[in-house]
C-alpha atoms as a PDB file:
ATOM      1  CA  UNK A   1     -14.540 224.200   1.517  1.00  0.00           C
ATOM      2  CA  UNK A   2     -13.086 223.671  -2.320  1.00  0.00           C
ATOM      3  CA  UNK A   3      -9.946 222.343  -3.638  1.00  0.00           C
ATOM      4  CA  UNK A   4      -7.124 223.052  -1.965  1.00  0.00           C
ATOM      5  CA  UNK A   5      -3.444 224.139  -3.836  1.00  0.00           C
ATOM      6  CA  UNK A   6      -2.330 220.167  -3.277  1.00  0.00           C
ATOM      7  CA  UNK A   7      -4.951 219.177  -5.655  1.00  0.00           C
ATOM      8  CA  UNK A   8      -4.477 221.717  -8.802  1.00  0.00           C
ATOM      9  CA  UNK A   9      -2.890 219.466 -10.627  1.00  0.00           C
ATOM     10  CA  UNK A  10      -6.089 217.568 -11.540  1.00  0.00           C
ATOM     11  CA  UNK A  11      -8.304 218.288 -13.896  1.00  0.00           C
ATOM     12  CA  UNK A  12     -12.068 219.535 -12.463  1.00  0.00           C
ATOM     13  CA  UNK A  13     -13.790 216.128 -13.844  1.00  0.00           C
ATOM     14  CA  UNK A  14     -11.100 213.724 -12.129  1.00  0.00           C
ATOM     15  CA  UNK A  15     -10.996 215.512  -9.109  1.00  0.00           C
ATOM     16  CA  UNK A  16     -15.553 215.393  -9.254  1.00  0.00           C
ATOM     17  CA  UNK A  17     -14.802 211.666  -9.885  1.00  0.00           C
ATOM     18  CA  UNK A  18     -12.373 211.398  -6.996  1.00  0.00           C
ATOM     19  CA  UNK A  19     -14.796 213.469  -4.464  1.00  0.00           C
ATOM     20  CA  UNK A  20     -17.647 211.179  -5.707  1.00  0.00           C
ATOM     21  CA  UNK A  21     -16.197 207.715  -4.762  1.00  0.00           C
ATOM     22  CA  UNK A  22     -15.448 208.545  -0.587  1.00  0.00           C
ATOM     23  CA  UNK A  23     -17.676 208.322   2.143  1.00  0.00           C
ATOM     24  CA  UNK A  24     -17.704 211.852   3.560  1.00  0.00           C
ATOM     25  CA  UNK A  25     -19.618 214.258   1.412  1.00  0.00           C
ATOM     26  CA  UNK A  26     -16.624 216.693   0.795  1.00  0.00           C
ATOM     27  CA  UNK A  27     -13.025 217.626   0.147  1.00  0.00           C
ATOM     28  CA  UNK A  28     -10.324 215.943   2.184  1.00  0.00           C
ATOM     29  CA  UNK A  29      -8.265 218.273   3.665  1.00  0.00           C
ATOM     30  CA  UNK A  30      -4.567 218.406   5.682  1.00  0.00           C
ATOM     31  CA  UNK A  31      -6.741 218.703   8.810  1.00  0.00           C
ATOM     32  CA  UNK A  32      -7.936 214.983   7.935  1.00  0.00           C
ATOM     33  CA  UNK A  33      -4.677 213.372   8.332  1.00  0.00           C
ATOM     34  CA  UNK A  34      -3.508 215.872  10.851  1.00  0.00           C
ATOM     35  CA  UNK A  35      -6.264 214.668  13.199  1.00  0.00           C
ATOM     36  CA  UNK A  36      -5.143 210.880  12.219  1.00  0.00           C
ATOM     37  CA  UNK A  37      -1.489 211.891  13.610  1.00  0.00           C
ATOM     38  CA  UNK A  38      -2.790 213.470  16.467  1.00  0.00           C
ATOM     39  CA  UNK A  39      -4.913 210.260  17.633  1.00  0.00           C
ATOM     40  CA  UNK A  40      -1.509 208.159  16.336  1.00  0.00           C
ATOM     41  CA  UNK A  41       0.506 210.110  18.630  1.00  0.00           C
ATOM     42  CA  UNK A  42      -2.000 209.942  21.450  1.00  0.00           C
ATOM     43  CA  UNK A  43      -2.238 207.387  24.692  1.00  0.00           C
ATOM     44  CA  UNK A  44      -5.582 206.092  23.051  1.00  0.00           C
ATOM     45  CA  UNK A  45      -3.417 204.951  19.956  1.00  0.00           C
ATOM     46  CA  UNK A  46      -0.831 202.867  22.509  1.00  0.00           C
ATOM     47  CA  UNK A  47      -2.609 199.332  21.728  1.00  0.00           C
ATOM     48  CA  UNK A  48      -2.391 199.958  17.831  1.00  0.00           C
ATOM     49  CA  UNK A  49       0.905 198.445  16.159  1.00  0.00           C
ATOM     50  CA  UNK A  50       1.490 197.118  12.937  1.00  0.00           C
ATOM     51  CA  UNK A  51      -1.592 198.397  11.012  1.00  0.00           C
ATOM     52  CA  UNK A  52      -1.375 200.784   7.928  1.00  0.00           C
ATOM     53  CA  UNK A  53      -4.126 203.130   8.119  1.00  0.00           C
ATOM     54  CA  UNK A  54      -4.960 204.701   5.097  1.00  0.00           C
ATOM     55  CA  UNK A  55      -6.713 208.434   5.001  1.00  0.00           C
ATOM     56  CA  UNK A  56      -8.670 208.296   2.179  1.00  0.00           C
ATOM     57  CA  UNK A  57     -12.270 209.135   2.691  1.00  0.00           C
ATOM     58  CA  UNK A  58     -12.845 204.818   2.375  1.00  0.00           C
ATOM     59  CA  UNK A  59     -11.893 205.276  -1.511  1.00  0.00           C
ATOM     60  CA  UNK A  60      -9.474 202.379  -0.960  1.00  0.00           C
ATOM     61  CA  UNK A  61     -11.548 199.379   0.319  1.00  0.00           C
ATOM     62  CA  UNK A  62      -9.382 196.751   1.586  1.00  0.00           C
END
């Protein structure tokens, strides 16, 4: 998969660190938070309200 443009910016050793530290054993990519819309947007979302969800690959443990 590799980095994408949105992710240039950092430096090859933050962006290892950053990759290292979330649950799925790759690159986030738009499709991950496109897919989170999608299910947002859908009838199986209609119960959620109020909640922040946060698409990070779990590096943000709350």
């Amino acid at each position: 998969m590799g980095r994408r443009p949105a992710t240039a910016y950092q430096p090859d050793e933050a962006f290892a660190m950053a990759e290292a530290t979330q649950a799925p054993p790759r690159p986030l990519v738009p499709e991950d938070v496109a897919a989170t819309v999608g299910f947002l947007a859908s009838e199986a979302a209609e119960a959620l309200t109020g909640q922040v969800l946060t698409v990070d690959g779990g590096s943000l443990l709350r």
